[in-house]
N, C-alpha and C. Protein backbone atom coordinates (compact mmCIF):
# COMPACT_ATOMS: atom_id res chain seq x y z
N UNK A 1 62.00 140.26 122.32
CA UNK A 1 62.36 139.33 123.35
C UNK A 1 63.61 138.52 122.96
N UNK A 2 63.68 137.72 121.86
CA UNK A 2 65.13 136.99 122.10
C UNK A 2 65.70 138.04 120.18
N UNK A 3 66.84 137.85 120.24
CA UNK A 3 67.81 138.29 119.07
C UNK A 3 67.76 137.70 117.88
N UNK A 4 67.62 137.91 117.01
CA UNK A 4 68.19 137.10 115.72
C UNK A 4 69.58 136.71 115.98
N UNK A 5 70.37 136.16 115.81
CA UNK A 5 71.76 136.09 115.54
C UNK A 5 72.38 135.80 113.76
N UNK A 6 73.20 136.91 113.43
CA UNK A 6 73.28 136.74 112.45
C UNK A 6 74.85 136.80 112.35
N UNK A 7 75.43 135.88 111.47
CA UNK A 7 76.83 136.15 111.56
C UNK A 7 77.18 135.63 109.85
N UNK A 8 77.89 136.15 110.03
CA UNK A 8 79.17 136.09 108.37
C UNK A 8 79.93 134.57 108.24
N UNK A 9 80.50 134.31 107.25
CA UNK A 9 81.48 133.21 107.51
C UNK A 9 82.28 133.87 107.83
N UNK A 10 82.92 135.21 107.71
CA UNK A 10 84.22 135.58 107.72
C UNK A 10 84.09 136.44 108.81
N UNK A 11 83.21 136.13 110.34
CA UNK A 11 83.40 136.55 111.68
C UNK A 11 83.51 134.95 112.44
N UNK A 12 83.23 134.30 111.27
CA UNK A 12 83.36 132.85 112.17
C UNK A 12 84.65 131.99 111.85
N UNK A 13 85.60 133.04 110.95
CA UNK A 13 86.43 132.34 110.69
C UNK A 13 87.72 131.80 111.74
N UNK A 14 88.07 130.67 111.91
CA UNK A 14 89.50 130.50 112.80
C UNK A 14 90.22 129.95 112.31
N UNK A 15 91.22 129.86 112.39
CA UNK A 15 92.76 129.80 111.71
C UNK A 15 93.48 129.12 112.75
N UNK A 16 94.20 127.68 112.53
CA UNK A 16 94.81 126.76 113.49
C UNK A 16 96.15 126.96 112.62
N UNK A 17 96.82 127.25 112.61
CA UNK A 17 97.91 127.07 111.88
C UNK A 17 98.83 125.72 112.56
N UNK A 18 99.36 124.71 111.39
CA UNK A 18 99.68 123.29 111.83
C UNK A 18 101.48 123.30 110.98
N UNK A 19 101.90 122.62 112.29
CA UNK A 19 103.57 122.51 111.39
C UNK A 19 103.16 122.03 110.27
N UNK A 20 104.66 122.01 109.29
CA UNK A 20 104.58 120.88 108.13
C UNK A 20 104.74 120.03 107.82
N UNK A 21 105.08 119.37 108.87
CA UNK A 21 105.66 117.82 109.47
C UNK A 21 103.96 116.99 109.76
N UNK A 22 103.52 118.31 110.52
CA UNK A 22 101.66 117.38 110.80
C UNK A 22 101.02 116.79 109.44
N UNK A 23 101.13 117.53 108.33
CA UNK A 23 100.50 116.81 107.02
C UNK A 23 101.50 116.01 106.51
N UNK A 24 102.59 115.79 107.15
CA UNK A 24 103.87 115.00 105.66
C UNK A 24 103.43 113.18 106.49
N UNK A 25 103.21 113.85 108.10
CA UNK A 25 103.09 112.83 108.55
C UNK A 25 101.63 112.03 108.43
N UNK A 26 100.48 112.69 108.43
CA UNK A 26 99.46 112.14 108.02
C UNK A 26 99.04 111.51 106.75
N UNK A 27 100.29 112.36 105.22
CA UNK A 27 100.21 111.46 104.16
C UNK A 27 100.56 110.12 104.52
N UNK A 28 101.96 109.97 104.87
CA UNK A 28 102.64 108.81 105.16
C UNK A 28 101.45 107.64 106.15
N UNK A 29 101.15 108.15 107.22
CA UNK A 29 100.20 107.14 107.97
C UNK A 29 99.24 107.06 106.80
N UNK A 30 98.40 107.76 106.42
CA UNK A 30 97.11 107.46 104.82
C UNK A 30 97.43 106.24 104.09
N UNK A 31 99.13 107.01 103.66
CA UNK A 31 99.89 105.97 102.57
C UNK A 31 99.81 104.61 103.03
N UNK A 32 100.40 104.51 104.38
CA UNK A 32 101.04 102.67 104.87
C UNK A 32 99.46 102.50 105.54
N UNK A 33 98.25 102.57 105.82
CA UNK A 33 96.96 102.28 106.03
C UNK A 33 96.49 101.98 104.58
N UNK A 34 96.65 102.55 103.31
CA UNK A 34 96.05 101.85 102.38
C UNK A 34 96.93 100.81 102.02
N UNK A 35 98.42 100.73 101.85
CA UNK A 35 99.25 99.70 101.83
C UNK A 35 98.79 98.35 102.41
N UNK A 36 98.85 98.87 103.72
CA UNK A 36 98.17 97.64 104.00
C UNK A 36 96.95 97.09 103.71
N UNK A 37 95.77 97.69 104.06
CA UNK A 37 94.67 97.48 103.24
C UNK A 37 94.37 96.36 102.07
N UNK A 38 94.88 97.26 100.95
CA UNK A 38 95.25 96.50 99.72
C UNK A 38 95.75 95.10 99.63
N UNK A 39 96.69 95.52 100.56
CA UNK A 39 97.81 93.96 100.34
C UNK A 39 97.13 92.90 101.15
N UNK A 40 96.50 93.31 102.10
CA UNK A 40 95.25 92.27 102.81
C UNK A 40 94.26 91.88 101.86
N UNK A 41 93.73 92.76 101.07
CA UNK A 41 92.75 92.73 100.42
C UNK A 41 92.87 91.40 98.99
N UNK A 42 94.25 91.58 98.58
CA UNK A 42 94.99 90.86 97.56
C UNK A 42 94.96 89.30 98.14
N UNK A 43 95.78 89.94 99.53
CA UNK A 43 95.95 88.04 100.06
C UNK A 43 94.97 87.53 100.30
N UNK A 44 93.76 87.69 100.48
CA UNK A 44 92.93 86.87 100.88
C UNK A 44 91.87 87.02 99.49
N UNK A 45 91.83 87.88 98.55
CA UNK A 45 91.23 87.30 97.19
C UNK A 45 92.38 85.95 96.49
N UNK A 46 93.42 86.04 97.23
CA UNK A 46 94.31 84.85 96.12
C UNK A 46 95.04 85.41 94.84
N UNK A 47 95.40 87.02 95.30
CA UNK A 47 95.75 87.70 93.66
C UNK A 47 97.16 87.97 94.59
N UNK A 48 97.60 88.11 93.32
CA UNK A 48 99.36 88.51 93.43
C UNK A 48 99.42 89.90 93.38
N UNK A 49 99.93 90.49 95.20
CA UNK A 49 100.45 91.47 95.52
C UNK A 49 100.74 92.56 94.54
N UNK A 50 101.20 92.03 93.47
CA UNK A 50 101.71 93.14 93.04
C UNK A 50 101.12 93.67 91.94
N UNK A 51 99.55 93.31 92.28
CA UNK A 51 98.25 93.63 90.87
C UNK A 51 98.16 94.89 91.05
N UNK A 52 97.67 95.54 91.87
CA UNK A 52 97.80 96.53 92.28
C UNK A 52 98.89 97.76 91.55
N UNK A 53 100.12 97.35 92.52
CA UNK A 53 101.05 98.66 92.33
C UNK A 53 101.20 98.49 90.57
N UNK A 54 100.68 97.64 90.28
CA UNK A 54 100.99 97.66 88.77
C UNK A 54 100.15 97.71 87.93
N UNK A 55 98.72 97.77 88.27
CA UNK A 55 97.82 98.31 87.82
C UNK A 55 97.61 100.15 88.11
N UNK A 56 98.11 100.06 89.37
CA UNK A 56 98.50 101.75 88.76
C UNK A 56 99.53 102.64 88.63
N UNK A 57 100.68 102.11 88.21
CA UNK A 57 101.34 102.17 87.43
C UNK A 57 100.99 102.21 86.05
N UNK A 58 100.48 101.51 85.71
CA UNK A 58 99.89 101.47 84.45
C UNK A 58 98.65 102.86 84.49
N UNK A 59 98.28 103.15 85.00
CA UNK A 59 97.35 104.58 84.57
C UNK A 59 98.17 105.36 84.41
N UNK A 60 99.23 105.57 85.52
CA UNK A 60 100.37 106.91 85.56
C UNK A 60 100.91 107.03 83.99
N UNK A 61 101.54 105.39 83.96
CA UNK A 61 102.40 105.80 83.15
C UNK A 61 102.21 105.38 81.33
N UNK A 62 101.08 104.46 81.42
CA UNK A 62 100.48 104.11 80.21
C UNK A 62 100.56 102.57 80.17
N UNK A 63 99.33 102.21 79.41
CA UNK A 63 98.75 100.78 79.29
C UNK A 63 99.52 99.77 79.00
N UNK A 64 101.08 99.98 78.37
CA UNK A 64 101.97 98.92 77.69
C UNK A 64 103.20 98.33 79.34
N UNK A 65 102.84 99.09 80.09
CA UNK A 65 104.05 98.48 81.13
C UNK A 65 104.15 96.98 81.36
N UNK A 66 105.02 96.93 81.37
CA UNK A 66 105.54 95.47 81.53
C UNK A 66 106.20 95.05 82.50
């Protein structure tokens, strides 16, 4: 009376193919949404803006930055 249905991943696969402008632009919006974020986040704990970019800075580039 009714079917099993059985399928593969690779009959269910679909493929959107997206310019390369669609991801350069979604880093950038990611990027300036945590920017801001942060820098909200800073001003209203009372910490100086620039704890942050310089706290990671300091992972990138090592613990002595100044």
């Amino acid at each position: 009376m009714f079917e099993t249905m059985q399928a593969t991943i690779a009959e269910r696969e679909v493929s959107i193919p997206l310019p390369t402008w669609t991801g350069l632009m979604a880093g950038l919006l990611g990027t300036l949404i945590i920017l801001v974020l942060v820098t909200a986040t800073m001003v209203i704990l009372n910490t100086d803006v620039w704890t942050a970019a310089h706290d990671t800075l300091a992972v990138v580039l090592g613990a002595d930055l100044k």
